[in-house]
N, C-alpha and C. Protein backbone atom coordinates (compact mmCIF):
# COMPACT_ATOMS: atom_id res chain seq x y z
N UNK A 1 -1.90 13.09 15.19
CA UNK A 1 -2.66 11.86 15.19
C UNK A 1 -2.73 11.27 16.60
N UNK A 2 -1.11 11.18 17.41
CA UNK A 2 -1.32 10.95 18.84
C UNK A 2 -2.46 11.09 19.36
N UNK A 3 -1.96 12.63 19.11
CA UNK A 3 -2.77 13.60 20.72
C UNK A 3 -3.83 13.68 20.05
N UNK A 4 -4.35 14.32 18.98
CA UNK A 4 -5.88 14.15 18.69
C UNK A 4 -6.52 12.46 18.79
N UNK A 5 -6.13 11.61 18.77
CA UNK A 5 -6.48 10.20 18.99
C UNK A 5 -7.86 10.00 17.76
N UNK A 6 -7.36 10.20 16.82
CA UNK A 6 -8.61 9.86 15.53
C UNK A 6 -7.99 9.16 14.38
N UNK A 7 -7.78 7.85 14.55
CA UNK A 7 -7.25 7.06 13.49
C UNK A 7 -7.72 7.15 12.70
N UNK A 8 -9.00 7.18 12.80
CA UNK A 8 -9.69 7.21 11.54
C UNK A 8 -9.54 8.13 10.78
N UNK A 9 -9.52 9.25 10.97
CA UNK A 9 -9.70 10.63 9.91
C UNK A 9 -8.45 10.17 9.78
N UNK A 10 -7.22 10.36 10.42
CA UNK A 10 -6.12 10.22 9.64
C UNK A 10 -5.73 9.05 8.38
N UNK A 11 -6.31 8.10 8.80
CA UNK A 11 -6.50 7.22 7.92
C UNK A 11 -6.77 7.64 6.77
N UNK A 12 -7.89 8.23 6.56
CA UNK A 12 -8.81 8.54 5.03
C UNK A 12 -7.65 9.90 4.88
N UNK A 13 -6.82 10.52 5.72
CA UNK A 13 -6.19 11.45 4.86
C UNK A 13 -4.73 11.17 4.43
N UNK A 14 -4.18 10.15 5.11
CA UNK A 14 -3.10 9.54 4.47
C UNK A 14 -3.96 8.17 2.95
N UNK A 15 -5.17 8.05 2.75
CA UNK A 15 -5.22 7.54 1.94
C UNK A 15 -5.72 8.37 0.94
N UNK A 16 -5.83 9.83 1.08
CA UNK A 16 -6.44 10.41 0.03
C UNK A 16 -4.90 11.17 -0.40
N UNK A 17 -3.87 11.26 0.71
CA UNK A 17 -2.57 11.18 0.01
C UNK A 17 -2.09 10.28 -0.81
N UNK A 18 -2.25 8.94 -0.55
CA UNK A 18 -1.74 8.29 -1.39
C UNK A 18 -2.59 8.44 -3.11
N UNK A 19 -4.20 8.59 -2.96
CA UNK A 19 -4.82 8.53 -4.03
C UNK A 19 -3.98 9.87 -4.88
N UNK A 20 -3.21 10.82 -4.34
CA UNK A 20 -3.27 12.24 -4.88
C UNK A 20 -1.27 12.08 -5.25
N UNK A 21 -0.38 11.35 -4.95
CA UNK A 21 0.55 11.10 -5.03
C UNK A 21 0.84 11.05 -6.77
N UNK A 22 1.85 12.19 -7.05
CA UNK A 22 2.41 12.27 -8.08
C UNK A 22 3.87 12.32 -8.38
N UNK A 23 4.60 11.62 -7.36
CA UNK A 23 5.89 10.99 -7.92
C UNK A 23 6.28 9.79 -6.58
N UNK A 24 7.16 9.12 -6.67
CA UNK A 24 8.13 8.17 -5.81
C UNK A 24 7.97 9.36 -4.66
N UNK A 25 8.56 10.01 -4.29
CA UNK A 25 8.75 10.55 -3.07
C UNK A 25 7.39 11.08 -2.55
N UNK A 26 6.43 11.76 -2.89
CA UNK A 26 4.97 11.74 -2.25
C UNK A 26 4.66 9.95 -1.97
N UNK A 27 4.62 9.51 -2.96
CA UNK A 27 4.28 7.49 -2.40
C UNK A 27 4.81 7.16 -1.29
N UNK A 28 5.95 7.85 -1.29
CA UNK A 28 6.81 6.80 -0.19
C UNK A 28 6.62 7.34 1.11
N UNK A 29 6.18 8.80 1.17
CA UNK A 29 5.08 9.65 2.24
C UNK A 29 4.11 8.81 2.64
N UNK A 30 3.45 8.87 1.56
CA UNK A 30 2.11 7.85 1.90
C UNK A 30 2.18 6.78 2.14
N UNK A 31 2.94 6.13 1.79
CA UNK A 31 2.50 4.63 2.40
C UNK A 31 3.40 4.76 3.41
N UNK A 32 4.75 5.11 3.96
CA UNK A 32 4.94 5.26 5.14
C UNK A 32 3.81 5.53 6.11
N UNK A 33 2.85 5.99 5.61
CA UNK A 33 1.58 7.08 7.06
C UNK A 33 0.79 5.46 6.86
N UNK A 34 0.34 5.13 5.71
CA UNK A 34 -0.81 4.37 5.86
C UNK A 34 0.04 2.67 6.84
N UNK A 35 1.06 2.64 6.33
CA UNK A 35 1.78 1.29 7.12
C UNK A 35 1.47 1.69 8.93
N UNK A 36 1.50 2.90 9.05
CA UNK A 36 1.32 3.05 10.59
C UNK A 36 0.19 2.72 10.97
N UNK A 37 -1.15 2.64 10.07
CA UNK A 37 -1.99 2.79 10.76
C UNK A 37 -2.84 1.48 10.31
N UNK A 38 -2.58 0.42 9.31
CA UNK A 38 -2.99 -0.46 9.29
C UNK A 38 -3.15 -1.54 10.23
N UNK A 39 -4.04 -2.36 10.30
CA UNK A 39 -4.53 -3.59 11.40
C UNK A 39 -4.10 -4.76 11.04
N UNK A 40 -3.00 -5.16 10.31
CA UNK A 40 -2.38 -6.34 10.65
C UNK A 40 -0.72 -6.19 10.07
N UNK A 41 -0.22 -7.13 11.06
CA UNK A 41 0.98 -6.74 10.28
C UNK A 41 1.44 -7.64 9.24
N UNK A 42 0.81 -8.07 8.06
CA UNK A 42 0.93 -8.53 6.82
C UNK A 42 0.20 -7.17 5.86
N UNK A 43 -0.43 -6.16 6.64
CA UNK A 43 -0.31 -4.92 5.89
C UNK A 43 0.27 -4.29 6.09
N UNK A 44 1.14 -3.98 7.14
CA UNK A 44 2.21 -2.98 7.89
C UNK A 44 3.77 -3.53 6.74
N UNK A 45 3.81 -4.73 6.93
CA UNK A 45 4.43 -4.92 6.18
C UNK A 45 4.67 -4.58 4.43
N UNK A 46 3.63 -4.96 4.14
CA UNK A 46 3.23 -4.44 2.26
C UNK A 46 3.29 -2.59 2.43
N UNK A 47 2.93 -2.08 3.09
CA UNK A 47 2.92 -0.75 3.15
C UNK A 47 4.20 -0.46 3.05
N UNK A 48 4.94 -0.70 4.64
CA UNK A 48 6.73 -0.44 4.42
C UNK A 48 6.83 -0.90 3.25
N UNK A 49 6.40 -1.82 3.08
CA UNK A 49 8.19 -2.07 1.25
C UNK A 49 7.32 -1.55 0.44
N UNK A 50 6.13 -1.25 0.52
CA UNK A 50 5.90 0.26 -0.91
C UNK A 50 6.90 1.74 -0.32
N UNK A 51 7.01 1.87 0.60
CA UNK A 51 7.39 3.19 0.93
C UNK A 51 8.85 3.03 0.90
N UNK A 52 9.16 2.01 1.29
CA UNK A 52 10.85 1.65 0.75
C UNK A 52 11.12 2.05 -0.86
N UNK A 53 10.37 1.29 -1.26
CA UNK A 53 10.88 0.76 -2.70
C UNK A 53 10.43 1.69 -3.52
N UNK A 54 9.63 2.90 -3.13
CA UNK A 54 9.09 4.14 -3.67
C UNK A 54 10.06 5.66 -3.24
N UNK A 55 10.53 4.93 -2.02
CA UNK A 55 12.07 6.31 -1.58
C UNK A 55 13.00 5.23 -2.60
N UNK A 56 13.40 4.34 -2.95
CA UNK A 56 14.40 3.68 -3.36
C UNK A 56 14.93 4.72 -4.90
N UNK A 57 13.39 4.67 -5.35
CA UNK A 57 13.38 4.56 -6.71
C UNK A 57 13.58 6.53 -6.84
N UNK A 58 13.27 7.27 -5.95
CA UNK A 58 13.39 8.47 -6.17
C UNK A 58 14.50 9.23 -6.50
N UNK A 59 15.09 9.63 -7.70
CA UNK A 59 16.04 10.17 -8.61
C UNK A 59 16.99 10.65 -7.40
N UNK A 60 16.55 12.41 -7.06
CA UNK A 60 17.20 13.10 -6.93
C UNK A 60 17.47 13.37 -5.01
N UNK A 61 17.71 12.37 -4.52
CA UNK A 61 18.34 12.44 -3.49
C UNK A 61 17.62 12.75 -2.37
N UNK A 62 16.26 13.20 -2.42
CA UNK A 62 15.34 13.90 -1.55
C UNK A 62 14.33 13.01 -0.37
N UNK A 63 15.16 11.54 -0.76
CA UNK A 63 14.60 10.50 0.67
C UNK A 63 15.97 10.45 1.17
N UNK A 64 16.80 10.69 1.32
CA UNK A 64 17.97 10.04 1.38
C UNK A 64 17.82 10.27 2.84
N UNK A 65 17.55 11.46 3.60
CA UNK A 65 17.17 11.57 5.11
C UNK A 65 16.04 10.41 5.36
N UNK A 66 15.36 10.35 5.70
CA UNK A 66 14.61 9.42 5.52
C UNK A 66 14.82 7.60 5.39
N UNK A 67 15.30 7.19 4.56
CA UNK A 67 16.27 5.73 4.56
C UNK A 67 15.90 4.70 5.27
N UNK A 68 16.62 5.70 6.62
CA UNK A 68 17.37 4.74 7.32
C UNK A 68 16.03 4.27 8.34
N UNK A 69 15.28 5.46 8.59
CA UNK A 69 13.68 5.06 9.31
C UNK A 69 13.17 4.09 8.59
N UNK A 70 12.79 4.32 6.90
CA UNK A 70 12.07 3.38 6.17
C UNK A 70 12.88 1.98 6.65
N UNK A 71 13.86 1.91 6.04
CA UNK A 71 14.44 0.71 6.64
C UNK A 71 14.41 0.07 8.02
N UNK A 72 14.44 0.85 8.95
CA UNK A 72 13.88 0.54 10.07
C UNK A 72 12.52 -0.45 10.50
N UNK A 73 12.12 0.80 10.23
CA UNK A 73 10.22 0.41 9.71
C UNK A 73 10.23 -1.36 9.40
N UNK A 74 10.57 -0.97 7.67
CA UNK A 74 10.46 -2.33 7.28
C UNK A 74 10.87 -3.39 8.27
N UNK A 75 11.91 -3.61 9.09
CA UNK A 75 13.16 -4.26 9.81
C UNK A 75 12.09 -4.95 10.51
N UNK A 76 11.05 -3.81 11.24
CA UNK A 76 10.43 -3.92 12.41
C UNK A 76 9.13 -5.09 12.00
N UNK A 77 8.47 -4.36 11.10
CA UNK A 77 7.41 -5.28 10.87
C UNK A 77 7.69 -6.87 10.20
N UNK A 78 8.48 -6.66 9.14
CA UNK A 78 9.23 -8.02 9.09
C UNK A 78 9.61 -9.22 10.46
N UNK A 79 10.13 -8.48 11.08
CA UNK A 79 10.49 -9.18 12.53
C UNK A 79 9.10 -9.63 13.02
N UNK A 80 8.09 -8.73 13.18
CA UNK A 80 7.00 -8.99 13.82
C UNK A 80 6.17 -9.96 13.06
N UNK A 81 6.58 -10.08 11.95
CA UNK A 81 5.76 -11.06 10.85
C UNK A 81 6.91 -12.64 11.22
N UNK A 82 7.59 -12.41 11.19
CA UNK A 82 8.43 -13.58 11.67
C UNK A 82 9.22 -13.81 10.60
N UNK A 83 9.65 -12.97 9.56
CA UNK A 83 10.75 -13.14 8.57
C UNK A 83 11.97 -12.51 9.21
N UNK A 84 13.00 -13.14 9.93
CA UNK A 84 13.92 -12.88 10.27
C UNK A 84 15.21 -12.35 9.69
N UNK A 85 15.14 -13.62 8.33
CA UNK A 85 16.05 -12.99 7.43
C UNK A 85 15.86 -11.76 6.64
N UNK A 86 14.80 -11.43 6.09
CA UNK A 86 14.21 -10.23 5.87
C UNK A 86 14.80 -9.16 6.74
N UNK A 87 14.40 -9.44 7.47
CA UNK A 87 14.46 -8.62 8.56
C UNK A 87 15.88 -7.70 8.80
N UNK A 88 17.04 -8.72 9.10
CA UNK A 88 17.98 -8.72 9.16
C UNK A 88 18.81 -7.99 7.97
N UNK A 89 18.19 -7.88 6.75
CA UNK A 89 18.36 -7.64 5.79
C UNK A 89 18.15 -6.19 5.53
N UNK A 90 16.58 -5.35 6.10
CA UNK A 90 16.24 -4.32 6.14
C UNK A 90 16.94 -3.58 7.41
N UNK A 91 17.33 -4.14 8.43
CA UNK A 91 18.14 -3.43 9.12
C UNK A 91 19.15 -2.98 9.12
N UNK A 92 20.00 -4.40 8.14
CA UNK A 92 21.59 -3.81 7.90
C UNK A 92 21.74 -2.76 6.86
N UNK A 93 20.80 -2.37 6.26
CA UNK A 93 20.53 -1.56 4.70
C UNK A 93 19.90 -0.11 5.96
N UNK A 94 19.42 -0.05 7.45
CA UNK A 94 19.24 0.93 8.10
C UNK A 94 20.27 1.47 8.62
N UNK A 95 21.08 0.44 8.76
CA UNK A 95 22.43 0.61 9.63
C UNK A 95 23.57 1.43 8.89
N UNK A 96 23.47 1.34 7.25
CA UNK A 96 24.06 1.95 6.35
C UNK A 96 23.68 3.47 5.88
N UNK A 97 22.45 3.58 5.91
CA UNK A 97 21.99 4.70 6.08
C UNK A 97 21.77 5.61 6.88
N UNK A 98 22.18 4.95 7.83
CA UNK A 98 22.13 6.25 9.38
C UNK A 98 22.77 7.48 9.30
N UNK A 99 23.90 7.16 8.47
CA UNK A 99 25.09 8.21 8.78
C UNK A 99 24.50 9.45 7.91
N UNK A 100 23.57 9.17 7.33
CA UNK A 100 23.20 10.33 5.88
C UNK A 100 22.01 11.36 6.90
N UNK A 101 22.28 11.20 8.10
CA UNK A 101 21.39 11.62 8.85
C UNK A 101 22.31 12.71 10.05
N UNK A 102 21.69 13.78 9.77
CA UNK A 102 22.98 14.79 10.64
C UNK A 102 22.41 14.34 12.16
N UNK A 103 23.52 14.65 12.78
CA UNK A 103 23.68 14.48 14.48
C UNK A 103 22.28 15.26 15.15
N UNK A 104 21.30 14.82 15.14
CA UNK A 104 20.11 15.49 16.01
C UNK A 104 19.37 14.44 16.95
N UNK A 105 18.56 14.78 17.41
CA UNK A 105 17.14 14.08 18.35
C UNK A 105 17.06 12.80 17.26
N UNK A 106 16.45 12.80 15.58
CA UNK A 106 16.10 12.41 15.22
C UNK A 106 16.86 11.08 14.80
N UNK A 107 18.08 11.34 14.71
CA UNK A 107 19.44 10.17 14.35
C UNK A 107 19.38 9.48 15.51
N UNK A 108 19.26 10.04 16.92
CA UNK A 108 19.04 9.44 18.17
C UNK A 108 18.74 8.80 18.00
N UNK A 109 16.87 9.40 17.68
CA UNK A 109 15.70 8.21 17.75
C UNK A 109 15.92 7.13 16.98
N UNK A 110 16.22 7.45 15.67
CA UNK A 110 16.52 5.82 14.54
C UNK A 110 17.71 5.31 15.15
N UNK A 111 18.57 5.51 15.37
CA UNK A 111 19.75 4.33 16.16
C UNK A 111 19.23 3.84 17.27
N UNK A 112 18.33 4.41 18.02
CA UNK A 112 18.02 3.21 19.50
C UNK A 112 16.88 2.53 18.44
N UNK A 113 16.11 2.85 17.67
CA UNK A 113 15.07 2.04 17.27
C UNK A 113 15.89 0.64 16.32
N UNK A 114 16.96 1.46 15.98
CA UNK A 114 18.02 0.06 14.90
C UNK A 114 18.46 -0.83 16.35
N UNK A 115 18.86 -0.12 17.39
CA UNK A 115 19.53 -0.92 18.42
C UNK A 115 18.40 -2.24 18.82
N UNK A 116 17.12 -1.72 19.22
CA UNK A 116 15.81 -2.33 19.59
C UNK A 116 15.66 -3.80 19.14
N UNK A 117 15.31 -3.36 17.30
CA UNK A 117 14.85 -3.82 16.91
C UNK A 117 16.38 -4.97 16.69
N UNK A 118 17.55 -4.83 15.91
CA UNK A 118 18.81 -5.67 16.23
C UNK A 118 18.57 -6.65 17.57
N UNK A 119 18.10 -6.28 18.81
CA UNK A 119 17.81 -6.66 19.74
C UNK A 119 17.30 -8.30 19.86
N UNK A 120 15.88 -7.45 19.47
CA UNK A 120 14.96 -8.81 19.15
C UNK A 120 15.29 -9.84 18.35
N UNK A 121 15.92 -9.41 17.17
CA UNK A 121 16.12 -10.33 16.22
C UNK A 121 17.17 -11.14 16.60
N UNK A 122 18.01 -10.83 17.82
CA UNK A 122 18.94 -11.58 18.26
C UNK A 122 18.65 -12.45 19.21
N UNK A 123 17.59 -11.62 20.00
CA UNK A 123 16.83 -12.69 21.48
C UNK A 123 15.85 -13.60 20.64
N UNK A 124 15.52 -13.81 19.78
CA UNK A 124 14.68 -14.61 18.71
C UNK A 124 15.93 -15.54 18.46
N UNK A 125 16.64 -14.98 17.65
CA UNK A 125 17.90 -16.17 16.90
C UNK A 125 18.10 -16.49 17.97
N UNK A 126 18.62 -16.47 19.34
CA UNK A 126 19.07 -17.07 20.27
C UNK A 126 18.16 -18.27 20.55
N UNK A 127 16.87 -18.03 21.14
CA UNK A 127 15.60 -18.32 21.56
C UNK A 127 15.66 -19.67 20.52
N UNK A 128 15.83 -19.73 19.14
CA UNK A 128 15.51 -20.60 18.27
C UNK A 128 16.64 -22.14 18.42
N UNK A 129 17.50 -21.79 18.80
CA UNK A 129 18.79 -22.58 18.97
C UNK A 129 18.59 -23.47 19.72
């Protein structure tokens, strides 16, 4: 999606995923893709907590990699919407889930993005005082 730079097609094909989604864990695919690519973040937001609450609900263990990004995600756009407590809420529920994530690039990437986003929400709480 980067490197080809065509939101659009990707768009209509993360939404023809979601139209084609036949359990919790395809949903929570999809609306993870479509939260990326929506234009405001009062939809970025509704997207994450479908894709949360659609890995939440999945039986057999097969988001459990996964988690700690969704949670992330959510953390992020929440913050950016200005629900702090929210926020704070979806992060510490990222922060718990990290560990279900073996030692790679990818655990990297979600702990500096938990670090980041922890960040803000602290230069905000500060900022507010």
């Amino acid at each position: 999606m980067a490197i080809e730079g065509d939101a659009v097609a990707a768009m209509a094909l993360f939404e023809q995923a979601w139209a084609a989604r036949t359990d919790d864990y395809d949903a929570s695919i999809a609306a993870h893709f479509l939260a990326r690519h929506q234009a405001t973040t009062e939809q970025r937001v509704h997207w994450n907590a479908l894709a949360v609450a659609h890995a939440e609900a999945v039986p057999d263990g097969r988001a459990d990699e996964f988690m700690a990004s969704l949670y992330l995600n959510l953390a992020d756009t929440l913050s950016t919407a200005g629900d702090h407590a929210s926020a704070q809420e979806a992060l510490a529920k990222a922060v718990a889930r990290v560990s279900a994530l073996p030692d790679t690039g990818y655990r990297s990437f979600v702990e500096r993005g938990i670090v980041g986003v922890r960040e803000r929400l602290t230069t905000r709480s500060d900022s507010s005082r």
